[in-house]
N, C-alpha and C. Protein backbone atom coordinates (compact mmCIF):
# COMPACT_ATOMS: atom_id res chain seq x y z
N UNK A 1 10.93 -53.94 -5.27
CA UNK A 1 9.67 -53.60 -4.66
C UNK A 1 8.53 -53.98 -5.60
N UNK A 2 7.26 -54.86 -5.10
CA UNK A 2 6.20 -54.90 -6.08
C UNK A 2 5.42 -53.59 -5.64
N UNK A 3 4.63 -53.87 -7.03
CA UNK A 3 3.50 -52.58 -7.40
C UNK A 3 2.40 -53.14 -8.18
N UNK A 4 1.27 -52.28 -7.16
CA UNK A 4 0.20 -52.74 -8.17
C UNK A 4 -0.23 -51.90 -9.47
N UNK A 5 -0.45 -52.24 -10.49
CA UNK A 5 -0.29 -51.55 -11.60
C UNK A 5 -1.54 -51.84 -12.36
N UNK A 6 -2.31 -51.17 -12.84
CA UNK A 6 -3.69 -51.09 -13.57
C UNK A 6 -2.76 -51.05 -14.90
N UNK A 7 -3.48 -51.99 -15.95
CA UNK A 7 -3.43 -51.86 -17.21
C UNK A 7 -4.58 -51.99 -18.19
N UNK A 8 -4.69 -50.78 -18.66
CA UNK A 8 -5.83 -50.15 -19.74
C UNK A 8 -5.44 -50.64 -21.24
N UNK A 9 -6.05 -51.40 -21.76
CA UNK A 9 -5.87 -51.91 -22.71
C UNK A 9 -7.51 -51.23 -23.73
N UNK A 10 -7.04 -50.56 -24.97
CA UNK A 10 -8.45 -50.16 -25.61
C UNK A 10 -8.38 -50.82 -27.23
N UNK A 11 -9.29 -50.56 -27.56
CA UNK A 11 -9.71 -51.38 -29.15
C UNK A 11 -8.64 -50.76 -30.54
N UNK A 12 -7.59 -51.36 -30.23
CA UNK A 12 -6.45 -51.15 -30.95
C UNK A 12 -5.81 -52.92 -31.53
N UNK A 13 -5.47 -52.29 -32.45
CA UNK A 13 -4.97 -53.98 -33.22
C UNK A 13 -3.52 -53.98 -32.58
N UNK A 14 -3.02 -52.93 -31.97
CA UNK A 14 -1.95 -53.56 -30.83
C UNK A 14 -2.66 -54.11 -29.63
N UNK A 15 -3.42 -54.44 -29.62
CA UNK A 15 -3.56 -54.88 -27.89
C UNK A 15 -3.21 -56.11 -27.65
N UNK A 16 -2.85 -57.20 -29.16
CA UNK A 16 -2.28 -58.00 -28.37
C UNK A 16 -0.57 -57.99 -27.78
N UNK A 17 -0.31 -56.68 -28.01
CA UNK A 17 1.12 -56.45 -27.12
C UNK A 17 0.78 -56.04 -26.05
N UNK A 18 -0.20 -55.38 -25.35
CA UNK A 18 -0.56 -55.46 -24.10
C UNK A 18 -0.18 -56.73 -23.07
N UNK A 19 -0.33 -57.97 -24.05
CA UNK A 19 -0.29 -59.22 -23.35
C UNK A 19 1.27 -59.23 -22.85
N UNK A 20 2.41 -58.68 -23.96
CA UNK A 20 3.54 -58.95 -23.29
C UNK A 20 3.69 -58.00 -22.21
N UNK A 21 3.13 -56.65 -22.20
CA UNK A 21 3.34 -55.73 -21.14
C UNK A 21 3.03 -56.30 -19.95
N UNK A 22 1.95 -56.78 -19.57
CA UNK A 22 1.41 -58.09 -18.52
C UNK A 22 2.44 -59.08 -18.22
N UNK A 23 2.84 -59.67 -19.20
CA UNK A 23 3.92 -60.62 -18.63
C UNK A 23 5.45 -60.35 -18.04
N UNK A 24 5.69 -58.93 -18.76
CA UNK A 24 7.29 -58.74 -18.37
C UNK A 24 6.80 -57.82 -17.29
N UNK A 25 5.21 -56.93 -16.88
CA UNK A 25 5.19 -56.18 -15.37
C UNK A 25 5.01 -57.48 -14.37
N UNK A 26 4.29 -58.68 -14.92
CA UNK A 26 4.15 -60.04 -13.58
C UNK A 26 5.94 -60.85 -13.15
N UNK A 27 6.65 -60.55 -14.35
CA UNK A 27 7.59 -61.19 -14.14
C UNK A 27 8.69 -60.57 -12.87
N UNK A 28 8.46 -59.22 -12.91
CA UNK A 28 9.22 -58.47 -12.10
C UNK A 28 8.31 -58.11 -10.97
N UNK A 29 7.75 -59.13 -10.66
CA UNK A 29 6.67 -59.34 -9.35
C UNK A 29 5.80 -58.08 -9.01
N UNK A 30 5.17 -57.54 -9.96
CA UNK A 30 4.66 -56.47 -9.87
C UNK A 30 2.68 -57.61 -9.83
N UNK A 31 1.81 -56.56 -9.13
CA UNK A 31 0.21 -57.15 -9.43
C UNK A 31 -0.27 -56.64 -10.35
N UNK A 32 -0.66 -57.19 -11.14
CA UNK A 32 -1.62 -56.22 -12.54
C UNK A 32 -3.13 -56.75 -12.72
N UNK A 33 -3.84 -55.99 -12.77
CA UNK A 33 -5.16 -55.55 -12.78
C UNK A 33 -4.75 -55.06 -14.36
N UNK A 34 -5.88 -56.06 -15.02
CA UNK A 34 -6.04 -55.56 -16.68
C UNK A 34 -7.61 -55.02 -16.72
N UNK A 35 -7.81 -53.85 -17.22
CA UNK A 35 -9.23 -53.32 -17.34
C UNK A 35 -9.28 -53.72 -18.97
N UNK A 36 -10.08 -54.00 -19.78
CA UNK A 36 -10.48 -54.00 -21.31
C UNK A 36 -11.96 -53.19 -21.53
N UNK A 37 -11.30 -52.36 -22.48
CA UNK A 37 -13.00 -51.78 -23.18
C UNK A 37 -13.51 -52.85 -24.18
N UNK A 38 -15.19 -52.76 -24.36
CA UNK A 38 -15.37 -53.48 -25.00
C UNK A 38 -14.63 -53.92 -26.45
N UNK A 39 -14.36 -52.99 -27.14
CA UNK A 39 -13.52 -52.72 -28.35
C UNK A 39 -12.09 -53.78 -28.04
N UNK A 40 -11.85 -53.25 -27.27
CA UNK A 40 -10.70 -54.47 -27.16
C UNK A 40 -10.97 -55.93 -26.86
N UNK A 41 -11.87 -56.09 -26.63
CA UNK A 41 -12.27 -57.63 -26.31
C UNK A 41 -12.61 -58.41 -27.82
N UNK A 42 -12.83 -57.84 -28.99
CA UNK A 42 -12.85 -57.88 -30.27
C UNK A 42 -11.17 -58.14 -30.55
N UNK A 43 -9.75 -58.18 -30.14
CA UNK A 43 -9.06 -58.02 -30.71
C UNK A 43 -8.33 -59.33 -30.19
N UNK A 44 -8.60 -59.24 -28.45
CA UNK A 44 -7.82 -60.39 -27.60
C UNK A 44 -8.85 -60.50 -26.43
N UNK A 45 -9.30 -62.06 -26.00
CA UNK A 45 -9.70 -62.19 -24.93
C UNK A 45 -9.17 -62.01 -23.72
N UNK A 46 -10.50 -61.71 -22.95
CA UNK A 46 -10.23 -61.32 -21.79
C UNK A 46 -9.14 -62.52 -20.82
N UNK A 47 -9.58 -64.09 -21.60
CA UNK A 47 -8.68 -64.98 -20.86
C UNK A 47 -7.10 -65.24 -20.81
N UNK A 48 -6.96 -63.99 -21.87
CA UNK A 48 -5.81 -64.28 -22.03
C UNK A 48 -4.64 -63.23 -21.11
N UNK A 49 -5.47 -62.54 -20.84
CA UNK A 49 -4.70 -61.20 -19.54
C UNK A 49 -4.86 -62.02 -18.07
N UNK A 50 -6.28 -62.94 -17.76
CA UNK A 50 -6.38 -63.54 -16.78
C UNK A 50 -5.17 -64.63 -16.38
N UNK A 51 -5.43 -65.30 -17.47
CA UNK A 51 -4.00 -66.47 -17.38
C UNK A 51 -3.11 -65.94 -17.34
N UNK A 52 -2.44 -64.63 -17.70
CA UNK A 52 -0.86 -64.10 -17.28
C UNK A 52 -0.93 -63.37 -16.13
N UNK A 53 -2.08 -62.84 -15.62
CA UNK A 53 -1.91 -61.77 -14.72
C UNK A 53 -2.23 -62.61 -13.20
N UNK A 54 -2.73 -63.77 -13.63
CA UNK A 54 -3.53 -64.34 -12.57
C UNK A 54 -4.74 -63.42 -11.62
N UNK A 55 -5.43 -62.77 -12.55
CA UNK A 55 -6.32 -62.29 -11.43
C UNK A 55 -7.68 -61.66 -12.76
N UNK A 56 -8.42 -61.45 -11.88
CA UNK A 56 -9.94 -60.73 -12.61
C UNK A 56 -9.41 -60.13 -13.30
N UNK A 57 -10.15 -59.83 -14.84
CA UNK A 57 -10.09 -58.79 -15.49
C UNK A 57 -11.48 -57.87 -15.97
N UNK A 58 -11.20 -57.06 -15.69
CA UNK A 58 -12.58 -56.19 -15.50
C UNK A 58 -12.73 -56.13 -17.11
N UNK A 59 -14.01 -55.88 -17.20
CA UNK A 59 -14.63 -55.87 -18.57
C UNK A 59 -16.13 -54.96 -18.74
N UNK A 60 -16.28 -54.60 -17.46
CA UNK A 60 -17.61 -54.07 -17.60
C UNK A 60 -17.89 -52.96 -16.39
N UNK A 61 -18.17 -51.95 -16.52
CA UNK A 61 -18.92 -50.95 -15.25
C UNK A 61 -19.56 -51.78 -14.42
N UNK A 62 -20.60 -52.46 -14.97
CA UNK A 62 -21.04 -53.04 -13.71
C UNK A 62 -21.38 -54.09 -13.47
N UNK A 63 -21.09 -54.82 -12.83
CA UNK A 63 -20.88 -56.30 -12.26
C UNK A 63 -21.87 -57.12 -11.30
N UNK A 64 -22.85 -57.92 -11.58
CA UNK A 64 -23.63 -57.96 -10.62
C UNK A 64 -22.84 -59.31 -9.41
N UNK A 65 -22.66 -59.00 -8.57
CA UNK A 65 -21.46 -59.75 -7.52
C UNK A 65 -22.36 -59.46 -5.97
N UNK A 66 -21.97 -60.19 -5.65
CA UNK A 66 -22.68 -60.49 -3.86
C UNK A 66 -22.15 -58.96 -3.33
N UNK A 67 -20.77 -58.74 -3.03
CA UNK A 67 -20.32 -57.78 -2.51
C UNK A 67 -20.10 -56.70 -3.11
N UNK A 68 -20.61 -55.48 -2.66
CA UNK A 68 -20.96 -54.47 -3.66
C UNK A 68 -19.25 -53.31 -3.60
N UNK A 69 -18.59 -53.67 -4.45
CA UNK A 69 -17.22 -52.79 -5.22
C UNK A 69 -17.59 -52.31 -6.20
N UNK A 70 -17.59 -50.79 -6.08
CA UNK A 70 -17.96 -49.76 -6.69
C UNK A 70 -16.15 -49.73 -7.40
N UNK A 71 -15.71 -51.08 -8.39
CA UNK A 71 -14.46 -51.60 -8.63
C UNK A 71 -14.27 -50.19 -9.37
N UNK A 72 -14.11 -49.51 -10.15
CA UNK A 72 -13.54 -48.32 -10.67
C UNK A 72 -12.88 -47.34 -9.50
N UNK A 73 -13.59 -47.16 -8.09
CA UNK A 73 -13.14 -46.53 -7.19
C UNK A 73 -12.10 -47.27 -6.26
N UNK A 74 -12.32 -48.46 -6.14
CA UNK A 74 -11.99 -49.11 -5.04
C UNK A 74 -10.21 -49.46 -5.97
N UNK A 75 -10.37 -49.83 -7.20
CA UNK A 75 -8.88 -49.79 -8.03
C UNK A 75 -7.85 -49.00 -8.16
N UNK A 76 -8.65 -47.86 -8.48
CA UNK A 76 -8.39 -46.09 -8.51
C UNK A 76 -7.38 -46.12 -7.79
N UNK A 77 -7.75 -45.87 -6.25
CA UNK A 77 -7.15 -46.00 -5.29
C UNK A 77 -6.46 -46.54 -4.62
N UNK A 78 -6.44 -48.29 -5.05
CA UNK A 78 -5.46 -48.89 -4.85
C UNK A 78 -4.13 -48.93 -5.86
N UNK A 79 -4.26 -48.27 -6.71
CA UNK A 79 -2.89 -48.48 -7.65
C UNK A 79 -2.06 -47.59 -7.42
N UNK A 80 -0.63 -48.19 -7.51
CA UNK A 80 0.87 -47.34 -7.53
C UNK A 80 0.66 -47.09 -9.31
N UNK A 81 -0.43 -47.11 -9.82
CA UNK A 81 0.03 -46.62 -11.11
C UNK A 81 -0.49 -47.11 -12.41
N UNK A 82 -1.35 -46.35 -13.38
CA UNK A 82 -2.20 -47.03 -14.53
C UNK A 82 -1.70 -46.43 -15.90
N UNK A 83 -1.40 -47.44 -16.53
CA UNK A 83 -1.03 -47.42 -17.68
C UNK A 83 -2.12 -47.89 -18.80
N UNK A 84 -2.24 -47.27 -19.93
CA UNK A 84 -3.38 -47.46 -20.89
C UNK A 84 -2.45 -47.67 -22.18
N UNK A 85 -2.35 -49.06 -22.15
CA UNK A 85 -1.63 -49.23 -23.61
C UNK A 85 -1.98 -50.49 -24.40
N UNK A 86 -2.95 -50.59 -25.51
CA UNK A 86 -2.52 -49.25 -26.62
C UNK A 86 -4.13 -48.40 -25.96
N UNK A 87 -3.39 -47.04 -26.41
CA UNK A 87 -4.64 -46.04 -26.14
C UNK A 87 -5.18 -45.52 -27.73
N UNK A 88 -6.05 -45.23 -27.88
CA UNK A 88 -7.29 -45.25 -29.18
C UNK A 88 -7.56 -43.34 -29.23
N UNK A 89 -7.45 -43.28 -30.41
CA UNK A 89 -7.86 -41.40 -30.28
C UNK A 89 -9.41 -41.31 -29.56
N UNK A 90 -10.12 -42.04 -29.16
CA UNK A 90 -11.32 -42.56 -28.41
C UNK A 90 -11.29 -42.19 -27.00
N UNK A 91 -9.91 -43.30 -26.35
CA UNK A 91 -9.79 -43.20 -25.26
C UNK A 91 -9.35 -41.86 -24.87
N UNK A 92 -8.20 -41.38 -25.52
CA UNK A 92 -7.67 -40.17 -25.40
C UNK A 92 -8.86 -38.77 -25.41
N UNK A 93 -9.40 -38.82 -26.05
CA UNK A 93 -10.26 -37.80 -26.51
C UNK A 93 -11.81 -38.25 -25.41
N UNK A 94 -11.82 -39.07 -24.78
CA UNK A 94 -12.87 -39.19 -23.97
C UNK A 94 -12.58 -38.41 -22.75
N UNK A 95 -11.00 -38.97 -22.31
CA UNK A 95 -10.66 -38.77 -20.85
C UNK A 95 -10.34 -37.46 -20.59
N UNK A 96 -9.90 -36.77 -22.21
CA UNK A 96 -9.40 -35.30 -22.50
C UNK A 96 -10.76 -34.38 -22.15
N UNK A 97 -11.83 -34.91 -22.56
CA UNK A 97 -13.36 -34.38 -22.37
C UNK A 97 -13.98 -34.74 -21.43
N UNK A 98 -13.28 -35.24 -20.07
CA UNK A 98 -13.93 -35.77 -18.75
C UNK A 98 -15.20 -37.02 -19.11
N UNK A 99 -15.18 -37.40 -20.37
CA UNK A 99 -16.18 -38.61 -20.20
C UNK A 99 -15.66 -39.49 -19.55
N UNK A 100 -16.50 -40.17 -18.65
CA UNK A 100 -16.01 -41.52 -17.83
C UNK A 100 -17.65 -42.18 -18.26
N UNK A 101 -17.61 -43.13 -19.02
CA UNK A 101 -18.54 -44.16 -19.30
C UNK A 101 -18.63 -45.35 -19.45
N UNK A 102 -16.91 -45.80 -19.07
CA UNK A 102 -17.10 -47.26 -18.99
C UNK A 102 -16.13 -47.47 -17.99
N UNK A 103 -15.59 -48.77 -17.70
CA UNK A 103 -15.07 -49.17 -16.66
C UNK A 103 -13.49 -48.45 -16.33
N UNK A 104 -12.90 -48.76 -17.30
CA UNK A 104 -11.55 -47.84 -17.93
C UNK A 104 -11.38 -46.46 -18.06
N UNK A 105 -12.51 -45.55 -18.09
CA UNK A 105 -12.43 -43.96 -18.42
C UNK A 105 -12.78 -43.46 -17.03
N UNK A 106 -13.62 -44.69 -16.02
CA UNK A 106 -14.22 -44.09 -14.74
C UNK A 106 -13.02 -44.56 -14.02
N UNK A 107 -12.23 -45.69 -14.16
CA UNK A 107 -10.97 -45.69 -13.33
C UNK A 107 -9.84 -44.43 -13.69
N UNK A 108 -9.48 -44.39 -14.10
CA UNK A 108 -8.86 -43.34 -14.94
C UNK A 108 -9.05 -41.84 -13.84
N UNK A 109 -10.47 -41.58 -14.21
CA UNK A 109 -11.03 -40.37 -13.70
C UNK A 109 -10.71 -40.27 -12.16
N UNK A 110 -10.92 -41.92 -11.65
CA UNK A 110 -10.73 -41.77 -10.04
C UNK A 110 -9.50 -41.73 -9.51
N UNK A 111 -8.74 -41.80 -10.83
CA UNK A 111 -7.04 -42.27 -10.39
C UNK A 111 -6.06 -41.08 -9.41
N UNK A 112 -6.07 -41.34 -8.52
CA UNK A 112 -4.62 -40.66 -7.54
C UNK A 112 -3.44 -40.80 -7.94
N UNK A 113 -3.28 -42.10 -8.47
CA UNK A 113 -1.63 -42.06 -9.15
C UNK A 113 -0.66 -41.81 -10.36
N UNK A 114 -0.38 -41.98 -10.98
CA UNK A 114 0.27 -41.27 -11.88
C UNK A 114 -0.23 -42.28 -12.94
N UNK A 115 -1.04 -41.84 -14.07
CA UNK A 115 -1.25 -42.07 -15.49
C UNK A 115 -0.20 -42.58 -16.30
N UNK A 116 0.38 -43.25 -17.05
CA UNK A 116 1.08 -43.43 -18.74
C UNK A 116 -0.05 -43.76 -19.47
N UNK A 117 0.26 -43.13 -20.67
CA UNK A 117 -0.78 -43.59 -21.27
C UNK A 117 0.14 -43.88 -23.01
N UNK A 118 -0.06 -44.60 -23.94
CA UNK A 118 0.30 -45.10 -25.08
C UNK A 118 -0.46 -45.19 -25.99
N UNK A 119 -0.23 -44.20 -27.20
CA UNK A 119 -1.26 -44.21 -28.08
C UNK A 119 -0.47 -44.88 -29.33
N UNK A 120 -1.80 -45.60 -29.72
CA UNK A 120 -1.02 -46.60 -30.94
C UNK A 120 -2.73 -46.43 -31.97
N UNK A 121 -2.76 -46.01 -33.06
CA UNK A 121 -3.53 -45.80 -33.87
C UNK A 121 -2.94 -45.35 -35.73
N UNK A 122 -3.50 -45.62 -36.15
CA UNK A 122 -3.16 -44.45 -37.65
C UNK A 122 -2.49 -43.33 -37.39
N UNK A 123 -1.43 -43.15 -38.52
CA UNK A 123 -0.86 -41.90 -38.28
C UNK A 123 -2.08 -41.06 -38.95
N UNK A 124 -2.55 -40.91 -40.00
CA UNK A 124 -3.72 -39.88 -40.13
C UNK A 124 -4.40 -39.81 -38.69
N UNK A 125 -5.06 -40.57 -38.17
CA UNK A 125 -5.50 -40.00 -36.80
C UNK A 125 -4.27 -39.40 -35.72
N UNK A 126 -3.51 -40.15 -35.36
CA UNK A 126 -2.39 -39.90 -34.22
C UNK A 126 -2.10 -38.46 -34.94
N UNK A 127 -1.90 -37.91 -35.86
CA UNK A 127 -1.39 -36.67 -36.58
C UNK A 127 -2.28 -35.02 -36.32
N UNK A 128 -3.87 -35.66 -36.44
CA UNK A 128 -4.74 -34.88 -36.23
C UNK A 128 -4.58 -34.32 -35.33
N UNK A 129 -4.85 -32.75 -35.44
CA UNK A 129 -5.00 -31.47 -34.80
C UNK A 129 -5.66 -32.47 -33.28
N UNK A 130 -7.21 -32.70 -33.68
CA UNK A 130 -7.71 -32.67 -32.13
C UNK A 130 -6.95 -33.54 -30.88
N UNK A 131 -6.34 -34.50 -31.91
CA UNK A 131 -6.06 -35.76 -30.90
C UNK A 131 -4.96 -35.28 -30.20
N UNK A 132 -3.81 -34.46 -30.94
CA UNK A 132 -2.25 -33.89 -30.44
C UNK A 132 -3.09 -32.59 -29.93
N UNK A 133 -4.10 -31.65 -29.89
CA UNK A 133 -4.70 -30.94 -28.58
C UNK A 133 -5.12 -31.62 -27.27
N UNK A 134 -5.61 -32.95 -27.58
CA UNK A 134 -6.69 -33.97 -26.48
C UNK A 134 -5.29 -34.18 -25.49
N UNK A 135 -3.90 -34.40 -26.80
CA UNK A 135 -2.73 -35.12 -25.83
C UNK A 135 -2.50 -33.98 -25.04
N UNK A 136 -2.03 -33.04 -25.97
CA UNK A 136 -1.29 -31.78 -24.84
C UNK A 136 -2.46 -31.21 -23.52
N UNK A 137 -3.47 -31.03 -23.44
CA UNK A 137 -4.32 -30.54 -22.29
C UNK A 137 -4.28 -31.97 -21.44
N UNK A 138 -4.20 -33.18 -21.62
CA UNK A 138 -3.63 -34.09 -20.77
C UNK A 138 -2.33 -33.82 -20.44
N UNK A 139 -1.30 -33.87 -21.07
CA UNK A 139 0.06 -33.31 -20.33
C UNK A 139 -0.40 -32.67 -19.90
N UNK A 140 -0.64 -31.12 -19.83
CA UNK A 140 -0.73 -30.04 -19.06
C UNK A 140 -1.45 -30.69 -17.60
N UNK A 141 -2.37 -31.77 -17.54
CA UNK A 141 -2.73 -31.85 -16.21
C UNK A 141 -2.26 -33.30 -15.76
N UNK A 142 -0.83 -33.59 -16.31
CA UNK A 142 0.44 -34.65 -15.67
C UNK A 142 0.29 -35.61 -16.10
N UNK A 143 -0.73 -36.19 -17.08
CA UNK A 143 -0.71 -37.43 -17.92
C UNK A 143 0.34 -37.23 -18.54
N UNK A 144 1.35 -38.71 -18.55
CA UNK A 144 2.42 -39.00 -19.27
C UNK A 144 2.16 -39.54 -20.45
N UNK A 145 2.75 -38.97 -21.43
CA UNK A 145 2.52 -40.16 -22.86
C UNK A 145 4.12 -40.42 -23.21
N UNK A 146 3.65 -41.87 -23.84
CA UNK A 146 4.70 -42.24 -24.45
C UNK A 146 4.78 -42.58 -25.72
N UNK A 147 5.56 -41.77 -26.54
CA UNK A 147 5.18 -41.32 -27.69
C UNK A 147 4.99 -42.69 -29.16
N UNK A 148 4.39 -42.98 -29.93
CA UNK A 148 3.82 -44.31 -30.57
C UNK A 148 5.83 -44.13 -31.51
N UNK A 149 5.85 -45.31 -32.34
CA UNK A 149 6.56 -45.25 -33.16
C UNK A 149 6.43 -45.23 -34.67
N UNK A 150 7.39 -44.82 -35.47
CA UNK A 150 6.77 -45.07 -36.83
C UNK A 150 7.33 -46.56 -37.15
N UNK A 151 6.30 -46.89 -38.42
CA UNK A 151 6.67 -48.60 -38.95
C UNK A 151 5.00 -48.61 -39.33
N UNK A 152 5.38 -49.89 -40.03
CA UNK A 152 4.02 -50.14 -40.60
C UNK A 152 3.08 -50.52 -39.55
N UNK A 153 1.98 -49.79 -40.79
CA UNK A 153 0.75 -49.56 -39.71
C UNK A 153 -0.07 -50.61 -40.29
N UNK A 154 -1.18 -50.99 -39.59
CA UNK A 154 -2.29 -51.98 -39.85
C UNK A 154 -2.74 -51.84 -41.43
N UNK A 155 -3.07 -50.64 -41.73
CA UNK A 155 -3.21 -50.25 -43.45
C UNK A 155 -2.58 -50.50 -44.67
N UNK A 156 -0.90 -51.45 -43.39
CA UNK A 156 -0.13 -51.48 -44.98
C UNK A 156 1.13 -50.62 -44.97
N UNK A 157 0.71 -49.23 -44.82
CA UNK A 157 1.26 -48.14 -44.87
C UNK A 157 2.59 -47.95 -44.09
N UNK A 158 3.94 -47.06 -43.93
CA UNK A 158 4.72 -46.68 -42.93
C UNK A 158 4.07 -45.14 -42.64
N UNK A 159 4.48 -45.04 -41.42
CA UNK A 159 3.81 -43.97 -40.54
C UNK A 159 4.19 -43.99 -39.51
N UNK A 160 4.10 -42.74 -38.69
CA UNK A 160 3.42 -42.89 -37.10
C UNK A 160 2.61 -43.33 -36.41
N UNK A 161 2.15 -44.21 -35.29
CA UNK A 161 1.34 -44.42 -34.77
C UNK A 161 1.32 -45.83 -34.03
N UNK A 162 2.62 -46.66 -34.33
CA UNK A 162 2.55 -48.18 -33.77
C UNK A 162 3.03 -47.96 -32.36
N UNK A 163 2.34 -48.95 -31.43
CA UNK A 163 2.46 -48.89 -30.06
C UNK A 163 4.18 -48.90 -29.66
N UNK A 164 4.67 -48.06 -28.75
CA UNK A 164 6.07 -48.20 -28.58
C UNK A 164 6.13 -49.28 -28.44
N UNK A 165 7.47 -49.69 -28.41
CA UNK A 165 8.15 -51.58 -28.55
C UNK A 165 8.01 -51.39 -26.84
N UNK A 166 7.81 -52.60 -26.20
CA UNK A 166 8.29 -53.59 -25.14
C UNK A 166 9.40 -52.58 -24.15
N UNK A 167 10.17 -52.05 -25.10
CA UNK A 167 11.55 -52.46 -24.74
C UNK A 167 11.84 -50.40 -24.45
N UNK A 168 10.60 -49.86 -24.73
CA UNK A 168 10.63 -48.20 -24.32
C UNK A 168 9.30 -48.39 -23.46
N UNK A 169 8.91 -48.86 -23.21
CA UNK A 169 7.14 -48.55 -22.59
C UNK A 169 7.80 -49.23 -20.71
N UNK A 170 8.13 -50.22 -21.04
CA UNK A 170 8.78 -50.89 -19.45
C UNK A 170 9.81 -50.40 -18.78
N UNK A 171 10.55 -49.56 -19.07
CA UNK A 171 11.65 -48.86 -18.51
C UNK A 171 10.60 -47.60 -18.29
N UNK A 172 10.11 -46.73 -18.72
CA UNK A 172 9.34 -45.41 -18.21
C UNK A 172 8.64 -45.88 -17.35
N UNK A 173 7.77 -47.48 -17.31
CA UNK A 173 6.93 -47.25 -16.19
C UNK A 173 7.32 -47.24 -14.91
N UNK A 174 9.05 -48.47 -14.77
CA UNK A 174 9.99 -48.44 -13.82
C UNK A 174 10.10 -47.20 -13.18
N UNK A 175 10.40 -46.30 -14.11
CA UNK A 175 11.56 -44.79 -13.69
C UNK A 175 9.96 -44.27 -12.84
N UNK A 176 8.76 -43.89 -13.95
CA UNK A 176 7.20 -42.97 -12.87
C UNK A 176 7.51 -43.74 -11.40
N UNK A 177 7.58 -45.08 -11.36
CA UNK A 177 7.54 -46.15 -10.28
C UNK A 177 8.73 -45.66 -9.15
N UNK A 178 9.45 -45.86 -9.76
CA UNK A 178 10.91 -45.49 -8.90
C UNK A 178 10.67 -43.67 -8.18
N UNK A 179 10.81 -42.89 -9.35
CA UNK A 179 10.20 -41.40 -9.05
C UNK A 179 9.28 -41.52 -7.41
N UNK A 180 7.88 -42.14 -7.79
CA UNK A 180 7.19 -41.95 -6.92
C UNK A 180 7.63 -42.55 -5.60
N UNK A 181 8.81 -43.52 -5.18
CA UNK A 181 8.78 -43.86 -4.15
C UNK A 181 10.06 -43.20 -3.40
N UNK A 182 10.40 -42.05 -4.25
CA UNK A 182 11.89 -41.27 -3.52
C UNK A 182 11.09 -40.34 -2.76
């Protein structure tokens, strides 16, 4: 069965594994819609989610376009399902605090379907009190996380905090996927 699948990509030095998440959800004939915060457009271009996903990639709240798509709502609603990976103690801690201020936090907000979300940052941040409160009051209201791994981090360092591999992030989104259509 295809699915359309929103992918939230935020200003993380994993985002260029986002790109493979795009290619192994297009390969299994799924539609993906890539949203990027600005922050992430600093890490990987936007052309490079276009060329795998074959389709727009949103980049901005607002779009000046002939036909007026209020696109954060009109996405929302069309997805079997949005995944935000890598997610930023930013993103987390925005959506945890109901900010919706850019294209990605207002889809999010409008979303009907079931959330994953993937946090990949510093283990000093990923570790912090607020961010593991920001996570748990998201669980509590059915955001899924999938938990980062340890290995070296951007700093050098080993730690917690690298985006799960490929190979744990694509099987959970299957199973939410599968779940929702029993």
């Amino acid at each position: 069965m295809s699915y359309h699948i929103i992918l939230g990509v935020t200003g993380s030095i994993a985002a260029y594994k986002a790109v493979e998440i795009v290619s192994s959800l297009i390969k299994q004939e799924n539609r993906v819609s890539v949203i990027m915060t600005s922050n992430a457009r600093r890490f990987v271009n936007p052309t490079t989610f276009r060329s795998i996903s074959k389709s727009r990639v949103i980049t901005d709240l607002f779009v000046d376009d002939d036909d007026f798509d209020p696109q954060h709502i009109s996405l929302a609603e069309d997805a079997d399902l949005i995944v935000v990976a890598p997610a930023t103690a930013n993103f987390i801690g925005k959506v945890a605090s109901g900010i919706a201020d850019d294209a990605l936090t207002c889809t999010v907000m409008a979303a009907r379907s079931p959330v994953i979300i993937a946090p990949a940052m510093n283990d000093s941040m990923y570790l912090n009190p607020i961010v593991q409160a920001n996570m748990k009051k998201l669980t509590h209201f059915g955001y899924i996380f999938i938990e980062p791994e340890e290995g070296r981090l951007c700093t050098g360092k080993t730690g917690i905090g690298r985006l799960a591999a490929l190979e744990t992030i694509i099987p959970i989104i299957k199973e939410v996927l599968d779940k929702k259509t029993r």
